[in-house]
C-alpha atoms as a PDB file:
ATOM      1  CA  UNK A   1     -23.787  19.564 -34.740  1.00  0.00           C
ATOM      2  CA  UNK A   2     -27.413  20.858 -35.321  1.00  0.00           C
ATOM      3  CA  UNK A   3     -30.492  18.052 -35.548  1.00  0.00           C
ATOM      4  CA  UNK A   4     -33.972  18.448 -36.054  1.00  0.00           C
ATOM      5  CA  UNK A   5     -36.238  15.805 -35.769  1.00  0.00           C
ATOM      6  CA  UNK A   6     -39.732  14.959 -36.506  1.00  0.00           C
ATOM      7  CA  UNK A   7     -41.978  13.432 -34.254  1.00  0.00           C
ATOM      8  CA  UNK A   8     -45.604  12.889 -34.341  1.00  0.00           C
ATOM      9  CA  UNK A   9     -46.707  12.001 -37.734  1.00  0.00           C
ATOM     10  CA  UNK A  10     -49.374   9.226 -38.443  1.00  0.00           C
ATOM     11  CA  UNK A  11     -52.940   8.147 -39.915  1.00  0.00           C
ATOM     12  CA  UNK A  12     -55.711  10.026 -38.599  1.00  0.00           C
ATOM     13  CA  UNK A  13     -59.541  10.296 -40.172  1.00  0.00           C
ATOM     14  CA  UNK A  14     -60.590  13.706 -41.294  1.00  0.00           C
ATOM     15  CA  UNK A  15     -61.467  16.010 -38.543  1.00  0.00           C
ATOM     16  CA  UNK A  16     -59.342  14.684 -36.801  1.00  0.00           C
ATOM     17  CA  UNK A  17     -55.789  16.064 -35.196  1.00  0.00           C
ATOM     18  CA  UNK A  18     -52.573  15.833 -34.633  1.00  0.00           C
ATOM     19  CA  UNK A  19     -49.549  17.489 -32.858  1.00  0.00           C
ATOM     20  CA  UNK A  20     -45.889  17.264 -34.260  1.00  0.00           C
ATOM     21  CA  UNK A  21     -43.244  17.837 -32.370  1.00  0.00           C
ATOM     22  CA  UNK A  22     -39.418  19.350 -33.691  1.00  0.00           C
ATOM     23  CA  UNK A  23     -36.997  18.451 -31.294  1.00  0.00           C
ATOM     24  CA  UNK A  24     -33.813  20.791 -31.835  1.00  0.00           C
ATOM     25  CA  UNK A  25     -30.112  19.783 -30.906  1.00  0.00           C
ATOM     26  CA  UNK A  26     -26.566  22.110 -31.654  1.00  0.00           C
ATOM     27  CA  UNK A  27     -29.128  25.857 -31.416  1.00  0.00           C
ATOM     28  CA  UNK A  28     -31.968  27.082 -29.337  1.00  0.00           C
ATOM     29  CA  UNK A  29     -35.284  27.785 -30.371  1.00  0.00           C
ATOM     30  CA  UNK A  30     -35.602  30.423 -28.847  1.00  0.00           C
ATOM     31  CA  UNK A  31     -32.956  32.252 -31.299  1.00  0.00           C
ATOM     32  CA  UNK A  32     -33.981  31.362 -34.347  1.00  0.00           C
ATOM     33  CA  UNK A  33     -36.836  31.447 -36.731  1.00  0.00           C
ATOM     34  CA  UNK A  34     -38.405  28.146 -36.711  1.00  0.00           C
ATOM     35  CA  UNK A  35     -40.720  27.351 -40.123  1.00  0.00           C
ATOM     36  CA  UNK A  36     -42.714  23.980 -40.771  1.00  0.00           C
ATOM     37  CA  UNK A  37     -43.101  23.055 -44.324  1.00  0.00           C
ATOM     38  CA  UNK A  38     -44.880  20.205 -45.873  1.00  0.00           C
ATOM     39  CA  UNK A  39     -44.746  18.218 -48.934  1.00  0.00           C
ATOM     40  CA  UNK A  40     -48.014  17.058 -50.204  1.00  0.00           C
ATOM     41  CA  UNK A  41     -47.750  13.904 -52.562  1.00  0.00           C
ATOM     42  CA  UNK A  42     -46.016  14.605 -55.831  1.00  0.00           C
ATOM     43  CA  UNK A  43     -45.991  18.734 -55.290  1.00  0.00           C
ATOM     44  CA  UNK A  44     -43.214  20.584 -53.931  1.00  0.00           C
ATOM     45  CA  UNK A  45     -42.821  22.071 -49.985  1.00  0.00           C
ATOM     46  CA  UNK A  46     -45.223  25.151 -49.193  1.00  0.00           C
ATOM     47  CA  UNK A  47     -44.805  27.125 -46.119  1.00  0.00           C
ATOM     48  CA  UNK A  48     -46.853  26.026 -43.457  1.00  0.00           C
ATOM     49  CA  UNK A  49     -46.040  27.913 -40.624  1.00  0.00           C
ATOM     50  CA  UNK A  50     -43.482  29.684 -38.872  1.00  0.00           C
ATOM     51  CA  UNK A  51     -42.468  31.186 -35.674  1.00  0.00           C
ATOM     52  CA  UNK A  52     -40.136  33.959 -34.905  1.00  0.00           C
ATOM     53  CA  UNK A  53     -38.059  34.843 -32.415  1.00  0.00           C
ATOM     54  CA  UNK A  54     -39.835  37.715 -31.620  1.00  0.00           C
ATOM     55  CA  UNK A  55     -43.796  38.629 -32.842  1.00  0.00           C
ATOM     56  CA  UNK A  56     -46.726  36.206 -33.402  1.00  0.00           C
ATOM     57  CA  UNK A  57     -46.448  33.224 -35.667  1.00  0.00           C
ATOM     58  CA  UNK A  58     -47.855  33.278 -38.909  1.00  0.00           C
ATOM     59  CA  UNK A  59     -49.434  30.938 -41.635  1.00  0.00           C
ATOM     60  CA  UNK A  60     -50.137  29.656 -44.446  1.00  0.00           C
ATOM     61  CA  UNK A  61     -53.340  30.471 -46.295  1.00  0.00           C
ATOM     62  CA  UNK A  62     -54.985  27.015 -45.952  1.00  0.00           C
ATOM     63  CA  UNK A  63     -53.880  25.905 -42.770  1.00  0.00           C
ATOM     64  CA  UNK A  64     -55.210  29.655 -40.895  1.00  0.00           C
ATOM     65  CA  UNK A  65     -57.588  29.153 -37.809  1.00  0.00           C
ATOM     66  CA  UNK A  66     -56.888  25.439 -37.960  1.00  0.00           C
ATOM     67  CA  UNK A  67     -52.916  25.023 -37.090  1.00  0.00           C
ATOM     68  CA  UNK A  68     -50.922  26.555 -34.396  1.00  0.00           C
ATOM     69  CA  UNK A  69     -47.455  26.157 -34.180  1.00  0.00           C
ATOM     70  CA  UNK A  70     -45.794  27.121 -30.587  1.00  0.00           C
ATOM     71  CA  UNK A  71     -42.565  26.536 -28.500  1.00  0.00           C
ATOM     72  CA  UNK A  72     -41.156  24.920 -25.577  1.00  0.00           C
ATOM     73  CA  UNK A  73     -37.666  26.524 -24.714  1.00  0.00           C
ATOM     74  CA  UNK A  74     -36.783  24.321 -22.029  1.00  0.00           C
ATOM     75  CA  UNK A  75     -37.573  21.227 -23.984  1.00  0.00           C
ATOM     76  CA  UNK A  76     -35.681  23.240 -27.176  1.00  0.00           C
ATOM     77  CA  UNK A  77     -38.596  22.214 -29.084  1.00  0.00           C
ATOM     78  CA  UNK A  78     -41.153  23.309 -31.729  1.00  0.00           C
ATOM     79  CA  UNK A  79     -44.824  22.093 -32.254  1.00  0.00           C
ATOM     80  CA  UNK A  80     -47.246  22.136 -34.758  1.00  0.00           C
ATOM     81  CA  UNK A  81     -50.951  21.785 -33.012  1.00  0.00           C
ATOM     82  CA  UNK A  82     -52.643  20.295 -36.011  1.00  0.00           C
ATOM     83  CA  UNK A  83     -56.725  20.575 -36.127  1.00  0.00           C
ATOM     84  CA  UNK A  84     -59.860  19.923 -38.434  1.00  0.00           C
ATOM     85  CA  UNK A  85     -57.679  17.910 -40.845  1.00  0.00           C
ATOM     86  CA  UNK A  86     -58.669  17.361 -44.274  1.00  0.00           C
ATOM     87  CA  UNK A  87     -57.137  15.117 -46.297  1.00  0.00           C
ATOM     88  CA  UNK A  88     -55.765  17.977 -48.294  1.00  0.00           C
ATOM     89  CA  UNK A  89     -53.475  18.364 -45.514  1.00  0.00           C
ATOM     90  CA  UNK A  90     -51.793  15.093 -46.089  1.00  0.00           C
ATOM     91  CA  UNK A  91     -47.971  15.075 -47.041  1.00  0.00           C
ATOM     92  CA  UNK A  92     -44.899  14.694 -45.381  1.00  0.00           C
ATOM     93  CA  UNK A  93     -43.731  17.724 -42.721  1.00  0.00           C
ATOM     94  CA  UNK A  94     -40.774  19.184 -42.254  1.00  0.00           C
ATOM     95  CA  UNK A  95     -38.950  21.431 -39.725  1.00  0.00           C
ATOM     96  CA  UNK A  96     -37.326  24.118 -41.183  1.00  0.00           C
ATOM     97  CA  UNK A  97     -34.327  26.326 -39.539  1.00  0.00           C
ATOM     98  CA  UNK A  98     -33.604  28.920 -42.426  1.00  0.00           C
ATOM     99  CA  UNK A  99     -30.347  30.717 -42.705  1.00  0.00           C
ATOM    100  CA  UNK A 100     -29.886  33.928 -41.364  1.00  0.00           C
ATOM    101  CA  UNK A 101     -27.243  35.728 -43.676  1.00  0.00           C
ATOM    102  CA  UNK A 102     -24.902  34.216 -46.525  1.00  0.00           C
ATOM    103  CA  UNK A 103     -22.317  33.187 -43.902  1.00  0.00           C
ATOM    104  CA  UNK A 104     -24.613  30.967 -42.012  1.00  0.00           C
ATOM    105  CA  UNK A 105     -26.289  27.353 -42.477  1.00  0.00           C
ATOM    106  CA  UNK A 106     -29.633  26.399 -42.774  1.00  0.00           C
ATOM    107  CA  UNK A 107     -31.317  22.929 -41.523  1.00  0.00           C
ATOM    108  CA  UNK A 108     -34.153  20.606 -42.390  1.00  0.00           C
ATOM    109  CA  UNK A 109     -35.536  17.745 -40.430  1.00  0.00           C
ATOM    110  CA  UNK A 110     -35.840  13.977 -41.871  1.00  0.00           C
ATOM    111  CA  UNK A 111     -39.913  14.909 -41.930  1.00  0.00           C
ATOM    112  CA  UNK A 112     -42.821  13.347 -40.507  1.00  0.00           C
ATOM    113  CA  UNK A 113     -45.270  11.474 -42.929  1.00  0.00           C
ATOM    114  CA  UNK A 114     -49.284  13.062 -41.732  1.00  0.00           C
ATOM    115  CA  UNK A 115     -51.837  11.009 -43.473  1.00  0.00           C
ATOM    116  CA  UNK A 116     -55.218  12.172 -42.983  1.00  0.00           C
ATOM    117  CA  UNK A 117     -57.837   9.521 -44.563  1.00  0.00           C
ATOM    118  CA  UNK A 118     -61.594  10.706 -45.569  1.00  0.00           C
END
């Protein structure tokens, strides 16, 4: 059985930061594309980050130069180093394991609720 889950989430004052944490069960990290997504209130999920198996991570537009998402293979876990937050940034945030061919499954975490206040 694969989990994801969420850690990390909370209330934090613009400027501020916060690190989330995607702790993986049932597949490793380190063999899979791993993608954050988050849900702002009322809008749909946009592509945060994500981080391949092999090559640098990349981002989203309005998260660039102030998120860095990274892994920890022995802990089979994913992070999202979150920095300068605006309150823009607010929303609930996923983890995000995406399929890799028609035969296969893909997997989302519960999410994390990030509140960032102004």
């Amino acid at each position: 059985q694969v989990t994801l889950v969420e850690s990390g989430g909370g209330v934090v004052q613009a400027g501020g930061s916060l690190r989330l944490s995607c702790a993986v069960s049932g597949i490793t990290v380190t063999d899979n594309l791993m993608v954050w997504f988050r849900a702002p209130p009322g809008k749909g999920r946009e592509m945060v980050a994500s981080l391949p198996e092999i090559g640098p991570p990349k981002y989203g537009d309005r998260v660039r130069g102030r998120f860095t998402t990274s892994r920890d293979n022995a802990k089979n876990t994913v992070y999202l180093q979150m920095n300068s937050l605006k309150s823009e940034d607010t929303g609930v945030y996923f983890c995000h394991v995406p399929a890799k061919n028609d035969a296969s499954t893909a997997y989302w975490g519960q999410g994390t609720q990030v509140t960032v206040s102004s």
